[in-house]
N, C-alpha and C. Protein backbone atom coordinates (compact mmCIF):
# COMPACT_ATOMS: atom_id res chain seq x y z
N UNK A 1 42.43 -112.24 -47.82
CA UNK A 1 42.47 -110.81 -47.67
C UNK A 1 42.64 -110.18 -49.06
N UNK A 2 41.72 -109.06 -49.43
CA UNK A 2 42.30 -108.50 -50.68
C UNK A 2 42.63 -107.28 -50.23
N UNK A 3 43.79 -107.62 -51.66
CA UNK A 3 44.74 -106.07 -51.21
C UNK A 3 44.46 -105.11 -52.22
N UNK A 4 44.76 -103.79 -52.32
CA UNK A 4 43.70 -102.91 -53.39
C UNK A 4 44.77 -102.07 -53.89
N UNK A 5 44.47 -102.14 -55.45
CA UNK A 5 44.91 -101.83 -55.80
C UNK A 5 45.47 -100.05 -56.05
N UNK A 6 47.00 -99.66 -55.95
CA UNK A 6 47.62 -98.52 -56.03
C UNK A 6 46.63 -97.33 -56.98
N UNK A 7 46.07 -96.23 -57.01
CA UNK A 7 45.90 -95.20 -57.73
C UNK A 7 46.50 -94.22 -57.88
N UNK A 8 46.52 -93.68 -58.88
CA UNK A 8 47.46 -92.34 -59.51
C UNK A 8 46.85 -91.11 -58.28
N UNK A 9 47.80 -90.44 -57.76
CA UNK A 9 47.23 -89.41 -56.61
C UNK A 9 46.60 -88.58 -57.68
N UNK A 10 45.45 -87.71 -57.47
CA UNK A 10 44.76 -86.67 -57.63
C UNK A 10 44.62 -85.94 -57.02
N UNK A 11 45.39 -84.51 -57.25
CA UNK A 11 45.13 -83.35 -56.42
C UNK A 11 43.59 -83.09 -56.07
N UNK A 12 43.85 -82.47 -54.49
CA UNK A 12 42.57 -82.03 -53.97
C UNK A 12 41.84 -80.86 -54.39
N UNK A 13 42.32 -80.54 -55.03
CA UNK A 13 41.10 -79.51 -56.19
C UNK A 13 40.66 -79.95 -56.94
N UNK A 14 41.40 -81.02 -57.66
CA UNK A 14 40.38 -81.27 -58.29
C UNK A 14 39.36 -82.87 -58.26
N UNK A 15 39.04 -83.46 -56.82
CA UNK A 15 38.67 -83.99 -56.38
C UNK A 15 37.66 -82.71 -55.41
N UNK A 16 37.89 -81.75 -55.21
CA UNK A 16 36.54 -80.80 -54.64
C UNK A 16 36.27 -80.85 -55.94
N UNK A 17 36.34 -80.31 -57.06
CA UNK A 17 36.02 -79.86 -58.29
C UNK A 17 34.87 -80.63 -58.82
N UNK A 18 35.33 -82.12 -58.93
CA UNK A 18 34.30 -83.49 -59.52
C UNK A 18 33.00 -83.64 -58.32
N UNK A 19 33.59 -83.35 -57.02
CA UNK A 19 32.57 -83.94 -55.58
C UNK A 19 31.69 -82.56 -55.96
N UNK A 20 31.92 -81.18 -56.44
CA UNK A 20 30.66 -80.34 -56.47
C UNK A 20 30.35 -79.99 -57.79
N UNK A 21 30.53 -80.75 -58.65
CA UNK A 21 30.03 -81.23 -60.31
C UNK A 21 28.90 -81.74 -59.80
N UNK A 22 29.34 -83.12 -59.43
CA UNK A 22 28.33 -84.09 -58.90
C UNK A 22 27.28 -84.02 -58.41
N UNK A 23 26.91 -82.89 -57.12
CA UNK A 23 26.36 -83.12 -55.87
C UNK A 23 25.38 -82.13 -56.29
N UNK A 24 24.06 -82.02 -55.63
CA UNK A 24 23.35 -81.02 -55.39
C UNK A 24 23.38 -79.67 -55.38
N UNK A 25 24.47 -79.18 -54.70
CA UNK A 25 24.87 -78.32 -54.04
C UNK A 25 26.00 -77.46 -54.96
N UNK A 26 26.07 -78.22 -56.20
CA UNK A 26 27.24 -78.17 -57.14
C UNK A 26 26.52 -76.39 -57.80
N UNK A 27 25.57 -76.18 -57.99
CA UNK A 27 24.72 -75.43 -59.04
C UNK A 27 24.91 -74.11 -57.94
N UNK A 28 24.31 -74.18 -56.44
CA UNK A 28 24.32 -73.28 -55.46
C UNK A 28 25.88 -72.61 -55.42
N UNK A 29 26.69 -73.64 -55.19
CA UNK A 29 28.21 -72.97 -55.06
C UNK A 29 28.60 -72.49 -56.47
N UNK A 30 28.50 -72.95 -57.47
CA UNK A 30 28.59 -71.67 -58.71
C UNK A 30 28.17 -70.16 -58.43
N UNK A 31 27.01 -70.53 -58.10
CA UNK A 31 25.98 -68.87 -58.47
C UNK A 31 26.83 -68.27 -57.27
N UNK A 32 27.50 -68.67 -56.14
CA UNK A 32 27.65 -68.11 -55.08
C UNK A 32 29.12 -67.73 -55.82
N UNK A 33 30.04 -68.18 -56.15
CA UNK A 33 31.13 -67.67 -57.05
C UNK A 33 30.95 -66.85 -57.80
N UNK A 34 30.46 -66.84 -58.56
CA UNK A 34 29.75 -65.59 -59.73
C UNK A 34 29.71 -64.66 -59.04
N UNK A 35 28.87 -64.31 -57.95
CA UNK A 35 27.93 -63.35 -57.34
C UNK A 35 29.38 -62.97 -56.08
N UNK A 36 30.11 -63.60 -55.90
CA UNK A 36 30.92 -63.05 -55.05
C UNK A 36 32.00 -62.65 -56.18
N UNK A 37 32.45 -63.15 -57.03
CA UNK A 37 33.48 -62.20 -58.45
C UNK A 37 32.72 -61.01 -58.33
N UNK A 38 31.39 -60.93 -58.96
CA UNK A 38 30.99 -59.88 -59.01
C UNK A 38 31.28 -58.26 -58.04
N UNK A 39 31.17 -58.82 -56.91
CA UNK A 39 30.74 -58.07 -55.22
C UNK A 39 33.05 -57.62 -55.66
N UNK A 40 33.41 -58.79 -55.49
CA UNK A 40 35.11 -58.30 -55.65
C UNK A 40 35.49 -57.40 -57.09
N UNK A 41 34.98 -58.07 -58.15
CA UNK A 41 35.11 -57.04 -59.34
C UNK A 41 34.77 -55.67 -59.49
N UNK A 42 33.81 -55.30 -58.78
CA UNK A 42 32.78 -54.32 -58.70
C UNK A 42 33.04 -53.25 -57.75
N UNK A 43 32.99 -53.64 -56.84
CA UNK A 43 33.35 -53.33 -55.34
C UNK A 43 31.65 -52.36 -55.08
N UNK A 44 30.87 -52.97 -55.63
CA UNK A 44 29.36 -52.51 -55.51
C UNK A 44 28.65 -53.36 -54.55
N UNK A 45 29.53 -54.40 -54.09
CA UNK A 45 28.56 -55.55 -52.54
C UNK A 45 27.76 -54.70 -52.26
N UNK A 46 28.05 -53.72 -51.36
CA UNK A 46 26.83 -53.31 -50.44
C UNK A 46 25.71 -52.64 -51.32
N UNK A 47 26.09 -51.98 -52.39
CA UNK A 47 24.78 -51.53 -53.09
C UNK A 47 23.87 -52.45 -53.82
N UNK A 48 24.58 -53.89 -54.20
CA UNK A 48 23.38 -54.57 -55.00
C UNK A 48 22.80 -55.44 -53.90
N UNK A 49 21.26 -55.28 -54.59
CA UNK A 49 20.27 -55.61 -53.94
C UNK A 49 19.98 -56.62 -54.33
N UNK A 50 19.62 -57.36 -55.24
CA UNK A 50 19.59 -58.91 -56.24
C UNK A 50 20.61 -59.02 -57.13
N UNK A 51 20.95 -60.19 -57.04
CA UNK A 51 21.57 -60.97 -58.62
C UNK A 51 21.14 -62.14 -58.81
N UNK A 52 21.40 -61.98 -60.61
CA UNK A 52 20.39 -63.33 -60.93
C UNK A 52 21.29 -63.74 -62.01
N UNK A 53 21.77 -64.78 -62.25
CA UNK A 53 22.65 -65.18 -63.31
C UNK A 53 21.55 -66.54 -64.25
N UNK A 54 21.48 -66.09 -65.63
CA UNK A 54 21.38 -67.75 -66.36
C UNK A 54 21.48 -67.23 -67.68
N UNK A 55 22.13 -67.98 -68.33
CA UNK A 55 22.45 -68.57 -69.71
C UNK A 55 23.81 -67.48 -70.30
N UNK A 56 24.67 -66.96 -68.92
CA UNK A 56 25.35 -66.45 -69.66
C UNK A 56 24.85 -64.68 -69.35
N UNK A 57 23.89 -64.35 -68.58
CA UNK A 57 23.66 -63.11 -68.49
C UNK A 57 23.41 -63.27 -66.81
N UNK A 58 24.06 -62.37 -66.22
CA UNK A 58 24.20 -61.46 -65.32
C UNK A 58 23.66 -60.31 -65.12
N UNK A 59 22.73 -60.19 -64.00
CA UNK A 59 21.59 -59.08 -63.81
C UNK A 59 21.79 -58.81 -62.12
N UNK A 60 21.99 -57.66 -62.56
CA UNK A 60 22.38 -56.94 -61.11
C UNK A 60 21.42 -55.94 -60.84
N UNK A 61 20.73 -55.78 -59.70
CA UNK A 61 19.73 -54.41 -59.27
C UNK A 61 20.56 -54.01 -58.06
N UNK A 62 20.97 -52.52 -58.47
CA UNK A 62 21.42 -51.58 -57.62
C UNK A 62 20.94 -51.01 -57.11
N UNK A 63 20.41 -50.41 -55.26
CA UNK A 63 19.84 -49.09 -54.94
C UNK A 63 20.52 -47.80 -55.04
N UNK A 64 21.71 -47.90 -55.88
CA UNK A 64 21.86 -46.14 -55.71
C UNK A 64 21.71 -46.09 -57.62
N UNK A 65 21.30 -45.11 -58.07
CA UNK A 65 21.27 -44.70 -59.48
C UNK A 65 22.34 -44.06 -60.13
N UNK A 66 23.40 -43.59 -58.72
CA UNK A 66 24.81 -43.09 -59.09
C UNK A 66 25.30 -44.17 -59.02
N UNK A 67 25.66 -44.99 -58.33
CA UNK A 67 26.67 -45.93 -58.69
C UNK A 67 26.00 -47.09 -59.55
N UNK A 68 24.73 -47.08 -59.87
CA UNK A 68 24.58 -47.54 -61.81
C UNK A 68 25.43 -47.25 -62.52
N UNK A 69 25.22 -45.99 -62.66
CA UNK A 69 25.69 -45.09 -64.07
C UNK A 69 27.02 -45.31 -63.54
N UNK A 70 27.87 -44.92 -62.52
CA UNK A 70 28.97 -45.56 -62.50
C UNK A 70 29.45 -46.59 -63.48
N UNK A 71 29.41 -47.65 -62.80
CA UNK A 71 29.42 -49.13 -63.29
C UNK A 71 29.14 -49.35 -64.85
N UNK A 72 27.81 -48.65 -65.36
CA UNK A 72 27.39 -48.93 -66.59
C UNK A 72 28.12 -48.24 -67.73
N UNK A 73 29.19 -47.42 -67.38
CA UNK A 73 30.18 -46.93 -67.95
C UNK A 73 31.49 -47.74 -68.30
N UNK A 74 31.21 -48.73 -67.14
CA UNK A 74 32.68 -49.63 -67.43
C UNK A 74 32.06 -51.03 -67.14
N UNK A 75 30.73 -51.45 -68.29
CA UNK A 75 29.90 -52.76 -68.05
C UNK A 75 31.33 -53.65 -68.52
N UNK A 76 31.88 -53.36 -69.92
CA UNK A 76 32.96 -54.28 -70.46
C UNK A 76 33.32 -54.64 -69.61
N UNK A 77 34.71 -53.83 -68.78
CA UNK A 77 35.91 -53.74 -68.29
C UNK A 77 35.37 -54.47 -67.02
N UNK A 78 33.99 -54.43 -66.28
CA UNK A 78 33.42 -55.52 -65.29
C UNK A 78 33.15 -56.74 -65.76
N UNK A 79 32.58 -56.77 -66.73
CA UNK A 79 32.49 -58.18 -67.33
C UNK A 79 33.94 -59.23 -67.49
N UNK A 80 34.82 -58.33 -67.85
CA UNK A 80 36.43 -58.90 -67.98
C UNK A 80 36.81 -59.55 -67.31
N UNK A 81 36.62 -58.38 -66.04
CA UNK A 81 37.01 -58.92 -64.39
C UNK A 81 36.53 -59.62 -63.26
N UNK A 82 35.11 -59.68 -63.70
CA UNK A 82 34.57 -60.84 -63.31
C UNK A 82 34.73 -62.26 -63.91
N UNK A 83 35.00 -62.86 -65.23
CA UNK A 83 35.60 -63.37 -65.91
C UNK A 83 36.65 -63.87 -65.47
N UNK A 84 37.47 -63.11 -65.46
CA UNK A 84 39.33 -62.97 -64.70
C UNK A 84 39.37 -63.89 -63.71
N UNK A 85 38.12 -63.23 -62.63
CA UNK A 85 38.36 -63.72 -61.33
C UNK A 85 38.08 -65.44 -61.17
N UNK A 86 36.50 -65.69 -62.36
CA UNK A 86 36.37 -66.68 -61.95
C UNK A 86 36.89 -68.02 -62.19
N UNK A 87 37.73 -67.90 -63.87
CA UNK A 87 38.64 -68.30 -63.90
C UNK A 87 39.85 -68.62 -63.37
N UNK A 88 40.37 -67.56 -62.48
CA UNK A 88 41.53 -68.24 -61.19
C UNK A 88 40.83 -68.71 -60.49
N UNK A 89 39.43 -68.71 -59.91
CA UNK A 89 38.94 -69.48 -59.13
C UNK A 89 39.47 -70.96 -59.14
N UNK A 90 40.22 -71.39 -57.75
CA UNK A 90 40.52 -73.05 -58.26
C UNK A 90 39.16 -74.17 -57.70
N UNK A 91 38.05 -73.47 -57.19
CA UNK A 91 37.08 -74.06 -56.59
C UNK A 91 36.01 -73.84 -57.91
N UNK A 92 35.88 -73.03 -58.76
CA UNK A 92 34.74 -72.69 -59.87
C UNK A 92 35.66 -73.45 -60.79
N UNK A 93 34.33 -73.81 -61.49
CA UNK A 93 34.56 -75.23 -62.69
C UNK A 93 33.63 -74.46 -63.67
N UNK A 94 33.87 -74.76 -64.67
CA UNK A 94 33.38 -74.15 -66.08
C UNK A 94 33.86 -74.58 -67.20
N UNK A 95 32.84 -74.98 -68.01
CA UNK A 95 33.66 -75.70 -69.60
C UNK A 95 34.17 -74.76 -70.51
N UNK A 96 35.32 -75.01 -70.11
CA UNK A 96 35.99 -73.23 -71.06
C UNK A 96 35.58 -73.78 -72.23
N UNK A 97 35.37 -74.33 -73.49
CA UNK A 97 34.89 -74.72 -74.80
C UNK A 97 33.43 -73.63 -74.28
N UNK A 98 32.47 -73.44 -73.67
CA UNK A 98 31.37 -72.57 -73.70
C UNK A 98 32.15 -71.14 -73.48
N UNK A 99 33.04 -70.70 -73.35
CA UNK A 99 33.62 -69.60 -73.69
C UNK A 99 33.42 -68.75 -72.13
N UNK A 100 32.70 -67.54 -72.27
CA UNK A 100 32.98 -66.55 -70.85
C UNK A 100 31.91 -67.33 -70.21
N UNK A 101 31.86 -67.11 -68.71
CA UNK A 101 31.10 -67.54 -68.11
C UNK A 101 29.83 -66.25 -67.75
N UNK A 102 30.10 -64.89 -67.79
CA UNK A 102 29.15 -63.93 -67.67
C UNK A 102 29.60 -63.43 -69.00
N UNK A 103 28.44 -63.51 -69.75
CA UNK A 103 28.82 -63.03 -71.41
C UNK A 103 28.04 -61.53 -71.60
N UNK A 104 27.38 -61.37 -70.62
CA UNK A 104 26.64 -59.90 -70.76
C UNK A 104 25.92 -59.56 -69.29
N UNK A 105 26.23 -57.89 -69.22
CA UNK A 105 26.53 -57.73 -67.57
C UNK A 105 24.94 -56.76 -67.83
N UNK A 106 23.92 -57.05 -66.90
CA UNK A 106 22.64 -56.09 -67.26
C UNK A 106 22.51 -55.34 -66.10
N UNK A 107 22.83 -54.12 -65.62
CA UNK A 107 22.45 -53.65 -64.60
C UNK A 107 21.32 -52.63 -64.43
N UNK A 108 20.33 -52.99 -63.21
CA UNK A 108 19.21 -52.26 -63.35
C UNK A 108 19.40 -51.60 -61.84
């Protein structure tokens, strides 16, 4: 009979953390974090119509042109807080050495 050997416990975050590094599905559940910081940072959910995130830029299309100009008044102070959020995220993984994860907020 072999008996197996003891391992150091690893919290379950960060065993989700490595299982959606890994997996397929790892890339989908990012963008879906992003895009939901966003919707909570913002509080613009129901008005954006697309988002598209890569290399660090964040592109949002809004249907109202008032709550653009809204928003595009306080692009920083959204960028921050989307940032903020996804960082407490304990399910979003990101190589903090690449610095912010939305480095420029484009809203059209």
């Amino acid at each position: 009979m072999t008996r197996m050997s003891r391992k150091s416990a690893v919290p379950l975050e960060e065993v989700l953390r490595q299982m959606l590094q890994s997996s397929p599905i790892g890339r989908e559940h990012k963008l879906y974090r992003i895009y939901q910081a966003w919707d909570d940072a913002s509080g613009a959910g129901p008005y954006t119509l697309r988002r598209f995130w890569r290399d660090g830029k964040l592109y949002i299309t809004l249907s109202s042109s008032v709550v653009r100009t809204q928003l595009m008044m306080q692009q920083d102070l959204l960028r921050e807080k989307v940032n903020a959020r996804l960082v407490a995220d304990p399910l979003f993984y990101w190589d903090e050495a690449a610095g912010d994860v939305v480095k420029e907020l484009i809203l059209k």
